[in-house]
Protein backbone atom coordinates (compact mmCIF):
# COMPACT_ATOMS: atom_id res chain seq x y z
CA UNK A 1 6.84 -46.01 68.18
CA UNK A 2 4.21 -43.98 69.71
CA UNK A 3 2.56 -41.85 67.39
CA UNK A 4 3.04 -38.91 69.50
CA UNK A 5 6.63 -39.52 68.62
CA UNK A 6 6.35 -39.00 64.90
CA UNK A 7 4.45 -35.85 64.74
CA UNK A 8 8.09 -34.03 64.59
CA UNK A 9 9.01 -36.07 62.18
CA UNK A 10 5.53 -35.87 59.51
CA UNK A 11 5.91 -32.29 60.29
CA UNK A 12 9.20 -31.90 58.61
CA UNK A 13 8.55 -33.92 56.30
CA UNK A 14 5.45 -32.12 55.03
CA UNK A 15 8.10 -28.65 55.07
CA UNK A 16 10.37 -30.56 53.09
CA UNK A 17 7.80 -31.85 50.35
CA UNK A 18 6.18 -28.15 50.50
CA UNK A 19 9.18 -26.57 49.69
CA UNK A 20 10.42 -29.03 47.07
CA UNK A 21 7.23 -27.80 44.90
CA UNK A 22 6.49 -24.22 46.23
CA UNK A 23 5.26 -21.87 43.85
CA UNK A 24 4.48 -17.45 44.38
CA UNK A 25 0.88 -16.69 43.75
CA UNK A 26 0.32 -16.64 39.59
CA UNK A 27 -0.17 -13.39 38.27
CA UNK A 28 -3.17 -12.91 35.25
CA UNK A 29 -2.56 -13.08 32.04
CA UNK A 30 -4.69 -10.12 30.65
CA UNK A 31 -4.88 -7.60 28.23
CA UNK A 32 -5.57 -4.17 28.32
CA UNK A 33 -8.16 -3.56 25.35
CA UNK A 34 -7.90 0.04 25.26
CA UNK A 35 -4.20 -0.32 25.75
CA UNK A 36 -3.49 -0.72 21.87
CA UNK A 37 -5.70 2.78 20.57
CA UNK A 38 -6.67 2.49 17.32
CA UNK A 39 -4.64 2.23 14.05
CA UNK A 40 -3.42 5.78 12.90
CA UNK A 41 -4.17 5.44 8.89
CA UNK A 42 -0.95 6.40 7.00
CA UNK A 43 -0.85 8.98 3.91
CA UNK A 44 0.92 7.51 1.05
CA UNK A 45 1.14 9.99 -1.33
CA UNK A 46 2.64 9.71 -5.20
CA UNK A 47 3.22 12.06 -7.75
CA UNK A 48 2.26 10.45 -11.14
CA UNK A 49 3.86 11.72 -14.36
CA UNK A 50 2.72 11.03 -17.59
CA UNK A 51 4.57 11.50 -21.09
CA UNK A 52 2.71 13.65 -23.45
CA UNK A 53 5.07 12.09 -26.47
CA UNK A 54 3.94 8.29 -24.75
CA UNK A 55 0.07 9.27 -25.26
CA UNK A 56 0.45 10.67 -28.04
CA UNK A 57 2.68 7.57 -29.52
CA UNK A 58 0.14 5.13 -28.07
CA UNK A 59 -2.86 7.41 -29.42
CA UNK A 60 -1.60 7.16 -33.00
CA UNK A 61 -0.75 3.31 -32.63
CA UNK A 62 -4.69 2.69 -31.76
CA UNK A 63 -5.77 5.08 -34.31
CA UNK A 64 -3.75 3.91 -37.19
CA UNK A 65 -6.29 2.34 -39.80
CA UNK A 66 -9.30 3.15 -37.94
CA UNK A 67 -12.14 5.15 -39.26
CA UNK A 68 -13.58 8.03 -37.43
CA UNK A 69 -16.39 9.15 -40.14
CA UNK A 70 -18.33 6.20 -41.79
CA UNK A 71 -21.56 7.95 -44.10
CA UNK A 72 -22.11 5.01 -46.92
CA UNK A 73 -25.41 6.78 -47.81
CA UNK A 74 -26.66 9.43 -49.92
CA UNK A 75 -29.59 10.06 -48.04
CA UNK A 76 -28.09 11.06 -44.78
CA UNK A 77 -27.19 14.86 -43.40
CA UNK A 78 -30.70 15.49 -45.08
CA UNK A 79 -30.32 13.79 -48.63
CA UNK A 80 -26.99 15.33 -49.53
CA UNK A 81 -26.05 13.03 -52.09
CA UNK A 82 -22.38 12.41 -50.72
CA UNK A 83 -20.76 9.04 -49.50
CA UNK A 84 -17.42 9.83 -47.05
CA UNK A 85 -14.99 8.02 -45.11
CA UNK A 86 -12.57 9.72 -43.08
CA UNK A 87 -9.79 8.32 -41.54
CA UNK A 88 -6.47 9.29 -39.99
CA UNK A 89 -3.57 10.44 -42.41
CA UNK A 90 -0.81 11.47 -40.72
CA UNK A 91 0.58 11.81 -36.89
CA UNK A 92 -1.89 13.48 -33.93
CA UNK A 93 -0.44 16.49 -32.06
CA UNK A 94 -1.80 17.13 -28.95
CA UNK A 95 -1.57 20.62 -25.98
CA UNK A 96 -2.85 20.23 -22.48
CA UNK A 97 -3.93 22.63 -20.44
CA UNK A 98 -5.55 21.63 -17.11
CA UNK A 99 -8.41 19.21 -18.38
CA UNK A 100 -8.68 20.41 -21.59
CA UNK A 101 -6.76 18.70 -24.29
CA UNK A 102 -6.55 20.48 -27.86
CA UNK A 103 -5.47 18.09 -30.80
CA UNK A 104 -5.12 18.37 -34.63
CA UNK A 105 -6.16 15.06 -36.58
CA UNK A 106 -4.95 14.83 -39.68
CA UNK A 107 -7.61 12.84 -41.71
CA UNK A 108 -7.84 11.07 -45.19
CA UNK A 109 -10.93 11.56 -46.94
CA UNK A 110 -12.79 9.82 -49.25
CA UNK A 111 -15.97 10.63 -51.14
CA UNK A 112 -18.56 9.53 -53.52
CA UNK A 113 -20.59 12.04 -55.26
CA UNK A 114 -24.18 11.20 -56.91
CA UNK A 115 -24.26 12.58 -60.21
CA UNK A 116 -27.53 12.93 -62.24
CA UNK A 117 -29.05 9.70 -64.19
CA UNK A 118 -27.84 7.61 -61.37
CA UNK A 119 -24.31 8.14 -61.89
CA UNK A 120 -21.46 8.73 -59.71
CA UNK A 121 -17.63 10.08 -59.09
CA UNK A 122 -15.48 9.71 -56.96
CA UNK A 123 -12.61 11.68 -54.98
CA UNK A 124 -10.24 11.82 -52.04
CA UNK A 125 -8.78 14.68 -49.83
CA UNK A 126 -7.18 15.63 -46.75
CA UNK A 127 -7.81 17.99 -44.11
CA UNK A 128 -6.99 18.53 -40.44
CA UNK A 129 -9.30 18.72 -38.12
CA UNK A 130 -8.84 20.65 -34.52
CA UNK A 131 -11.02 19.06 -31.32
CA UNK A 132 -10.88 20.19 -27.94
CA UNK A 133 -11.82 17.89 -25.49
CA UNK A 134 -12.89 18.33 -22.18
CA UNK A 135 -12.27 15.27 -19.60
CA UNK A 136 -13.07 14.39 -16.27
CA UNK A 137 -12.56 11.53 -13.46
CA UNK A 138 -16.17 10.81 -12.28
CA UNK A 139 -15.76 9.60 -8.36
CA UNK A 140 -17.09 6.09 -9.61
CA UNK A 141 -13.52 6.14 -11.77
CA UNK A 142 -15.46 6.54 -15.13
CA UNK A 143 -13.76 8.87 -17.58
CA UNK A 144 -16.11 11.31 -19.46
CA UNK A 145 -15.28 14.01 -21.96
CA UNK A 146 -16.91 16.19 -23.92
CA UNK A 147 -15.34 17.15 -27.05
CA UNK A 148 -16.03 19.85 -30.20
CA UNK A 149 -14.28 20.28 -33.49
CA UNK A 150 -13.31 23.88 -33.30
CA UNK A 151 -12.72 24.05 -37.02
CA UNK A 152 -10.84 22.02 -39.91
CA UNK A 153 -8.44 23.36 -42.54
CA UNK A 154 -7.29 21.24 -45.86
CA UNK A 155 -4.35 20.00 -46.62
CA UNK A 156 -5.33 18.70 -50.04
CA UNK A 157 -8.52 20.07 -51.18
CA UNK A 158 -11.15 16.94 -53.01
CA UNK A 159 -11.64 17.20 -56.96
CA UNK A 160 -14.57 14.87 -58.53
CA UNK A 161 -13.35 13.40 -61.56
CA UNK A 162 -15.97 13.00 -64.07
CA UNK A 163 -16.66 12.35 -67.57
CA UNK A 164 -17.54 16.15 -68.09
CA UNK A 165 -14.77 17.30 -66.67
CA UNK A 166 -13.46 18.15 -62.92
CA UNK A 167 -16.18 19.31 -60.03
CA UNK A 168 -14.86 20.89 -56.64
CA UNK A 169 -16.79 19.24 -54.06
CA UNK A 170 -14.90 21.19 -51.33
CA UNK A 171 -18.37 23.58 -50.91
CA UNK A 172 -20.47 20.67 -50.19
CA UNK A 173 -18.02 18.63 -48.44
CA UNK A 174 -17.46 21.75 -45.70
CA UNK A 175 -21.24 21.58 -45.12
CA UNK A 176 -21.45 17.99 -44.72
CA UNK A 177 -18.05 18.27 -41.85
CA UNK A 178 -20.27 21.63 -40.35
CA UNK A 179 -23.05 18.98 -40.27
CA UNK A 180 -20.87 16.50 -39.21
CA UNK A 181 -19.04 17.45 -36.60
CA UNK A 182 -21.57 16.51 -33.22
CA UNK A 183 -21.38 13.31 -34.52
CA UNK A 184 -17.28 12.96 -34.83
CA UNK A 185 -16.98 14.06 -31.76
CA UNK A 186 -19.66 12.08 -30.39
CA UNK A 187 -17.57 9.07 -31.98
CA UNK A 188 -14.73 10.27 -30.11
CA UNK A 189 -16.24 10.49 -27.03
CA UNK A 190 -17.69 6.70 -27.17
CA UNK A 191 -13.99 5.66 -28.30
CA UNK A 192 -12.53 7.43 -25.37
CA UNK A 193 -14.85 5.83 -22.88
CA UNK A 194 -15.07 2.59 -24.03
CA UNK A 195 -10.76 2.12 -24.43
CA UNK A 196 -10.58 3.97 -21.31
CA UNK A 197 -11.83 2.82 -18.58
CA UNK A 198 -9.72 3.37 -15.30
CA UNK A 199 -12.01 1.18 -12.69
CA UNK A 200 -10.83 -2.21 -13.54
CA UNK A 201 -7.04 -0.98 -13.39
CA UNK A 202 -7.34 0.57 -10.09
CA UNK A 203 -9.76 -2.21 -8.31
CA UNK A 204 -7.20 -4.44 -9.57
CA UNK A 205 -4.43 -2.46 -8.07
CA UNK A 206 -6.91 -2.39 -4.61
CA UNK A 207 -7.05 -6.03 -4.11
CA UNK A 208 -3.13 -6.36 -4.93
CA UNK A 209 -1.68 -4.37 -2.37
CA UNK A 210 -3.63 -6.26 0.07
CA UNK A 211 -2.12 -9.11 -0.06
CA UNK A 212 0.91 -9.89 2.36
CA UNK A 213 4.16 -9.62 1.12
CA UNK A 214 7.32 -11.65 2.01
CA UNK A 215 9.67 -8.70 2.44
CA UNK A 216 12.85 -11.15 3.85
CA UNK A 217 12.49 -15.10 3.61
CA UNK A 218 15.62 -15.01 6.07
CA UNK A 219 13.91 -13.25 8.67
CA UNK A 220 10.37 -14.52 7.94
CA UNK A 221 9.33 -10.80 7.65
CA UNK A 222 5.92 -9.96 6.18
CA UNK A 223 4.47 -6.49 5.02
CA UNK A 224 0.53 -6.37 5.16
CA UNK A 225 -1.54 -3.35 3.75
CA UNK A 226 -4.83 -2.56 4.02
CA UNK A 227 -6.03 0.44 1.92
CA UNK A 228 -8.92 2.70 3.62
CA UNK A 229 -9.45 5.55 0.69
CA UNK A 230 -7.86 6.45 -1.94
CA UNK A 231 -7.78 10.50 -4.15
CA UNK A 232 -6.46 11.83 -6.76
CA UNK A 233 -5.81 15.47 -7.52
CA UNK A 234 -6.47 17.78 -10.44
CA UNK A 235 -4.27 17.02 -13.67
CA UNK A 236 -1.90 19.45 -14.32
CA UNK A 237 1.01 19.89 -17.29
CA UNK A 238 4.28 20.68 -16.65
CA UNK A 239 7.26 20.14 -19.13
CA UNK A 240 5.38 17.90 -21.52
CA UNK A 241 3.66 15.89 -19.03
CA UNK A 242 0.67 15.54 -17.37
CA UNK A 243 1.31 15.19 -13.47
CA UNK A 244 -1.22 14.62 -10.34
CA UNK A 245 -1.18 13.25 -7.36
CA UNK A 246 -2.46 10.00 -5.83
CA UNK A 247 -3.51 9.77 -1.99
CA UNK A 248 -4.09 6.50 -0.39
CA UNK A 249 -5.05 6.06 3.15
CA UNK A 250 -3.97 2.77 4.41
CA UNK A 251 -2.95 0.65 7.56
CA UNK A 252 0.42 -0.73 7.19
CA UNK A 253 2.01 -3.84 9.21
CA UNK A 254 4.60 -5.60 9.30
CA UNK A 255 5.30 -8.96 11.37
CA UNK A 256 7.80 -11.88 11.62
CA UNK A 257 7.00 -15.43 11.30
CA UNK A 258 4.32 -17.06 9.48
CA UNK A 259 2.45 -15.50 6.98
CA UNK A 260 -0.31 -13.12 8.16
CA UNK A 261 -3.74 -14.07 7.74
CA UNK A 262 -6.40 -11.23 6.04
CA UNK A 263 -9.48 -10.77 4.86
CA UNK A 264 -9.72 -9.29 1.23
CA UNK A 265 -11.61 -6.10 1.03
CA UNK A 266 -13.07 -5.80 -2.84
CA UNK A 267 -15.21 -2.95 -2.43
CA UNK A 268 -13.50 0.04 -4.33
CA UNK A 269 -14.65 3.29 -2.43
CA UNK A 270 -15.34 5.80 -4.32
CA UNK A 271 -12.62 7.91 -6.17
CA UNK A 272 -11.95 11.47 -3.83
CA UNK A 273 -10.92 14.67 -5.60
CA UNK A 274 -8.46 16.50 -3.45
CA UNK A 275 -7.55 19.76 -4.40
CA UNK A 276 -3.66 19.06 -2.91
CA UNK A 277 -1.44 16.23 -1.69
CA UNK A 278 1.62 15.70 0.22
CA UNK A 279 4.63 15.88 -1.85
CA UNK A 280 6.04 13.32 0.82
CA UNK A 281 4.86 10.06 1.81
CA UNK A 282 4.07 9.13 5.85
CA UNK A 283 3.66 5.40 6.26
CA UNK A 284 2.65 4.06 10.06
CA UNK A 285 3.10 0.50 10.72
CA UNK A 286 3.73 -2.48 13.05
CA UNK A 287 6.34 -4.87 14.06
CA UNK A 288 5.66 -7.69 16.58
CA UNK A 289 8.17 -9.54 18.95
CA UNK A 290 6.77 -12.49 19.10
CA UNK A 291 6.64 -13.88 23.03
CA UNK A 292 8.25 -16.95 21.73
CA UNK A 293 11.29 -14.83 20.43
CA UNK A 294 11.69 -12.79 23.00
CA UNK A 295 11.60 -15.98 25.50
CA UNK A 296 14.55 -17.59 23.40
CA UNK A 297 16.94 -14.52 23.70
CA UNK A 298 15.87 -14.10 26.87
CA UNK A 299 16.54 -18.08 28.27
CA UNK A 300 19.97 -17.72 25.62
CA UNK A 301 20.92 -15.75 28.81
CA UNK A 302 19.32 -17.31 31.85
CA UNK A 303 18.97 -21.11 31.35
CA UNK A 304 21.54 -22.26 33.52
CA UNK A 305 22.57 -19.73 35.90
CA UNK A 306 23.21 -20.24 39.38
CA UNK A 307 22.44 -17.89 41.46
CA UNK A 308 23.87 -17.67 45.31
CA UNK A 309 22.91 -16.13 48.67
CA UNK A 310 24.98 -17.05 51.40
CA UNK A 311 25.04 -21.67 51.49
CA UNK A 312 21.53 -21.15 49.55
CA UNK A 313 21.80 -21.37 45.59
CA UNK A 314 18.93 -21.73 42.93
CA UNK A 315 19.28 -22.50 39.48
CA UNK A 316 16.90 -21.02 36.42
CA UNK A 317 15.50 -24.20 34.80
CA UNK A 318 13.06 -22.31 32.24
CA UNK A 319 11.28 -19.00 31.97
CA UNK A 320 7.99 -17.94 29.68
CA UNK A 321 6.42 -14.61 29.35
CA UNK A 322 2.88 -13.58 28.97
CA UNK A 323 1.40 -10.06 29.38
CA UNK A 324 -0.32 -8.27 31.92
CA UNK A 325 -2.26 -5.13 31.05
CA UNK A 326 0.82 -2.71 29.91
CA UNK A 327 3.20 -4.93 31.30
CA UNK A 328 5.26 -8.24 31.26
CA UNK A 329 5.63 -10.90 33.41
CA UNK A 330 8.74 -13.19 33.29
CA UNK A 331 7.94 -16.70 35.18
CA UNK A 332 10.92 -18.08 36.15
CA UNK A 333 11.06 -22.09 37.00
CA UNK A 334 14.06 -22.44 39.79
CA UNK A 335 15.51 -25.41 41.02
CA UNK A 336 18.30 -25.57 44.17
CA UNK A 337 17.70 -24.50 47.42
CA UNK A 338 14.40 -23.06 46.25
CA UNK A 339 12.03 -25.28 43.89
CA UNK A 340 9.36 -23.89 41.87
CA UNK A 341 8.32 -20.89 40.46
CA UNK A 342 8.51 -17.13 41.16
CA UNK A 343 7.54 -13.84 38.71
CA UNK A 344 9.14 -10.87 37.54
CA UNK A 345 7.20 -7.78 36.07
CA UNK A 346 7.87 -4.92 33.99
CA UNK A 347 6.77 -2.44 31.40
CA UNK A 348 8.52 -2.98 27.95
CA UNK A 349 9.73 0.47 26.72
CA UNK A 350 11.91 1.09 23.26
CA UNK A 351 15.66 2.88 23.87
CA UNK A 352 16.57 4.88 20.92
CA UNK A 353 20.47 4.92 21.71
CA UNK A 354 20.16 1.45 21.65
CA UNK A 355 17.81 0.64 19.55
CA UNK A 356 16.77 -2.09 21.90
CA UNK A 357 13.27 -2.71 23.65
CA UNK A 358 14.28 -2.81 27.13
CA UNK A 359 11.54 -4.04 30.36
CA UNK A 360 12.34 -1.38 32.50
CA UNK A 361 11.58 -1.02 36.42
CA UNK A 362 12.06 -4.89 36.38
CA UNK A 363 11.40 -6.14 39.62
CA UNK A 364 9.38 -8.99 41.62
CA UNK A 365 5.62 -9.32 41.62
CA UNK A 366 3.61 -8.20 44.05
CA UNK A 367 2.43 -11.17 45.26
CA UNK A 368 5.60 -13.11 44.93
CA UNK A 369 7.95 -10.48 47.12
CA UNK A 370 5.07 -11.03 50.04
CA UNK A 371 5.61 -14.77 49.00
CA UNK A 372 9.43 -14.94 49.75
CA UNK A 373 9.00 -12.91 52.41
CA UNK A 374 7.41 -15.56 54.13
CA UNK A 375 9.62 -18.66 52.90
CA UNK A 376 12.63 -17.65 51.16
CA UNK A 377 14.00 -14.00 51.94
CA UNK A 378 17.24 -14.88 51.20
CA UNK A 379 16.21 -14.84 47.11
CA UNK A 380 16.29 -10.80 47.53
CA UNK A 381 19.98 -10.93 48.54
CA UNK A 382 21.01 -12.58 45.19
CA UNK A 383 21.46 -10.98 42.03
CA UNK A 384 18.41 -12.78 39.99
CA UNK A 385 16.60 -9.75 39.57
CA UNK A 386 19.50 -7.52 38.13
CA UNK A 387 21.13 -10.41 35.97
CA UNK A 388 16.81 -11.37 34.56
CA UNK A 389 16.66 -7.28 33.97
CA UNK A 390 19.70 -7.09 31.84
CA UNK A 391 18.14 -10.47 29.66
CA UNK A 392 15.20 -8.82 29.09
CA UNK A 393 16.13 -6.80 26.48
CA UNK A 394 15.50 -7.01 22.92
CA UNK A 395 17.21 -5.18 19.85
CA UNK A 396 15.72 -4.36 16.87
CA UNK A 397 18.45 -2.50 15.02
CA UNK A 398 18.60 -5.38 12.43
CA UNK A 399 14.86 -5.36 12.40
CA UNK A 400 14.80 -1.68 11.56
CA UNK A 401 17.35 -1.88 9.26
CA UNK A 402 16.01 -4.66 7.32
CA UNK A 403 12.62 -3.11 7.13
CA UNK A 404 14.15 -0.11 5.83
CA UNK A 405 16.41 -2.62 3.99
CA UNK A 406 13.39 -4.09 2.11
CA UNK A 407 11.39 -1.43 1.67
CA UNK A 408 13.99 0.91 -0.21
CA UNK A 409 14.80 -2.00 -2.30
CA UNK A 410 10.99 -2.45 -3.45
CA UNK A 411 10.83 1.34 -4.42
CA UNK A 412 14.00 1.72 -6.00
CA UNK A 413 12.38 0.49 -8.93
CA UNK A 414 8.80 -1.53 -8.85
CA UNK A 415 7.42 -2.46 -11.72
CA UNK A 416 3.65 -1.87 -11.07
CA UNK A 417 2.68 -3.14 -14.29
CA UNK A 418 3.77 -2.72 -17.51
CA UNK A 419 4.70 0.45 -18.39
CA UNK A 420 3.45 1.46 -14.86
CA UNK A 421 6.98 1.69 -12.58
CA UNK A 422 7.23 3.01 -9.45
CA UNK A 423 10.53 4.78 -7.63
CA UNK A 424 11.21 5.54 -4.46
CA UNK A 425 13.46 7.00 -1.74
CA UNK A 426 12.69 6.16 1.99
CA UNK A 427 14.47 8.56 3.81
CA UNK A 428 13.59 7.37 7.67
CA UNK A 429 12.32 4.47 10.01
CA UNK A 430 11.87 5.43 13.63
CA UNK A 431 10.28 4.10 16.62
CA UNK A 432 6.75 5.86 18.05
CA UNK A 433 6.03 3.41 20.46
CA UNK A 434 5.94 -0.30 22.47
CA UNK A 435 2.53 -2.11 23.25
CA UNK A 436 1.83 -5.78 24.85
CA UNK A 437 -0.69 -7.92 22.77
CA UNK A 438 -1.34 -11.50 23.58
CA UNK A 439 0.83 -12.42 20.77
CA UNK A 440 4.26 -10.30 22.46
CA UNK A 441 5.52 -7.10 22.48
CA UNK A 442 4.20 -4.54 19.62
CA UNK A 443 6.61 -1.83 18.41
CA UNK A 444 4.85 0.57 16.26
CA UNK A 445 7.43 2.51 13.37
CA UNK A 446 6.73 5.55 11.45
CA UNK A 447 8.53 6.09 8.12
CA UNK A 448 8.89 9.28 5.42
CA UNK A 449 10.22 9.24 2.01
CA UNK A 450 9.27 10.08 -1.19
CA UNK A 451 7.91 8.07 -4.44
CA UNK A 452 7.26 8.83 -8.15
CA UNK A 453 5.19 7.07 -10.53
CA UNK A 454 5.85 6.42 -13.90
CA UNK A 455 3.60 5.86 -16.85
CA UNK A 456 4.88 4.97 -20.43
CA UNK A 457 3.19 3.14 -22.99
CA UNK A 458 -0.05 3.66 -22.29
């Protein structure tokens, strides 16, 4: 056969092998960068109440059997001649009033008296005495007070019992408390700051919240939190209780699948004083569908449909989504009359009646309409496009629900640490808006409640 006589026949053969494998122009995968704006900190606000009758029952626990007052010479407060102990007798009281705390100690006294000839007596007594302290928060989350004895009173008045008969000390011992009393409440002061110190507490409390939670093991749902700042308001009483206010800025996320990776940030910023707080906590955060999920609901639907036009008929082998800019393309791998692959593209938006993220204005690519145009029209008479729209659409009622789910169920009652429990009420979850990462389809939640700390057994 003459050569000239199989051009016809190479030629349709080379149409045949082209269209077995024909594919539309790719579209990029890309990613807007400015597209995702940057993380809106959420205000978490909580109200922290604080039993007067708890501090005062721990107080007395730590006091019991300690001494406040050790003098075991007579040469001190200028060569008075007295020994004395003090020590407390009976319960504390305490009254707040802003940061001033006013308490009456109770105190057990016991003195030695240097008689002439080297000889001595000895006695005991009891008096009150009344402090007022003065306390602050430093911003580095040191505690420092400043406390006075106002004056003391006694309760049983000290009698030296000697050979020669009874001797009141109560004279001198008033002069030595008068002289005494910068260094009690200097005692004080060092036993306040040294038993409490709030920094370790709260950087511990900094680097816990940071980790990720596993909020659902069914669903693979994580909650990450990543605390910016965090103040405290002026302490207040009301009802027997001290009450303020914590504020913590944070970034809040939440995402399905494996668990999140972080970085740990240790460095406690300093502590701000904010003259009010939000009685209601705001909380921003994420949710991700994953490109992977969203490609097995959406091939649940399409993997397998035929799809006619006339004696023409294609078949949807496989799909896979990427992103492009604010949008998402849907590659689509036919087989049939047409063989290869063609895109879809649309911009993911959330429906509140439905609670669904839905790709509206589906529709074919640019590129791969002027494609078809060219060598298979007859796709746009078919009903691909509406049937892919109506696939591409995600619900995240459940998700919703068991975020709100989860998160009511950790502040209905979270024990923080002991004696440290947190409650909670979240009263909504909603939607703000959908963004497309390289990872899927970003749906970013806002959330109000309210939460209530608290503190017993300190």
């Amino acid at each position: 056969m003459h050569a000239y006589k199989l051009l016809p026949l190479l030629s349709l053969f080379a149409f045949c092998t082209t269209a077995k494998y024909t594919n539309a122009p790719l579209p990029a995968e890309q990613y807007n960068a400015t597209a995702d704006p940057a993380p809106v900190p959420s205000t978490l606000s909580i109200p922290v109440s604080i039993s007067v009758d708890e501090i005062l029952r721990s107080l007395n626990t730590r006091l019991n059997g300690k001494a406040l007052f050790e003098d075991y010479s007579y040469d001190d407060n200028g060569h008075d001649g007295l020994m004395m102990n003090a020590w407390k007798s009976q319960d504390i009281n305490l009254f707040f009033a802003g940061n001033t705390v006013k308490y009456r100690v109770p105190l057990k006294l016991w003195m030695k008296k240097e008689l002439v000839f080297g000889a001595a007596a000895e006695a005991e007594g009891e008096l009150a005495l009344n402090f007022k302290t003065t306390f602050n928060i430093n911003p580095d989350w040191s505690l420092s007070t400043q406390t006075e004895v106002e004056y003391h009173e006694w309760i049983s008045r000290p009698i030296l019992k000697t050979g020669i008969g009874d001797i009141s000390v109560e004279t001198i011992a008033n002069i030595v408390l008068n002289r005494s009393k910068k260094t009690l409440s200097k005692t004080l002061d060092q036993y306040v700051s040294q038993q409490i110190n709030l920094r370790p507490y709260v950087q511990e409390a900094w680097e816990a919240i940071q980790q990720p939670v596993l909020i659902d093991e069914a669903y693979r749902m994580w909650s990450k939190t990543t605390p910016l700042s965090i103040g405290l308001t002026p302490l207040t009483t009301y009802n027997d209780a001290l009450q303020t206010k914590i504020a913590v800025e944070c970034l809040n996320d939440v995402s399905f699948g494996e668990k999140p990776t972080f970085r740990e940030n240790s460095f406690l910023p300093n502590l701000t004083l904010l003259t009010e707080a939000p009685d209601d906590f705001q909380m921003r955060f994420a949710t991700d569908v994953p490109f992977a999920e969203a490609e097995r609901l959406a091939k649940n639907i399409m993997i397998g449909q035929v799809f006619e036009s006339g004696k023409k008929k294609v078949k949807v082998e496989d799909l896979a989504l990427w992103g492009n800019n604010d949008k998402v393309v849907v590659n689509t791998t036919l087989s049939g009359s047409f063989n290869g692959h063609i895109y879809f593209i649309g911009r993911p938006e959330f429906n509140p009646a439905k609670n669904q993220i839905e790709v509206k204005d589906l529709d074919f690519h640019v590129d791969t309409r002027k494609f078809l145009l060219r060598s298979a029209s007859w796709i746009f008479q078919g009903t691909i496009k509406k049937k892919m729209a109506a696939s591409m659409t995600f619900p995240l009622a459940q998700n919703i629900a068991e975020v709100k789910n989860a998160v009511q169920q950790t502040l209905s009652n979270y024990q923080i640490q002991p004696g440290i429990t947190l409650y909670g009420a979240l009263d909504s979850v909603a939607v703000q808006d959908t963004r497309v990462t390289p990872t899927g389809i970003r749906v970013n939640l806002f959330s109000t409640g309210k939460v209530n700390v608290d503190v017993k057994g300190l």
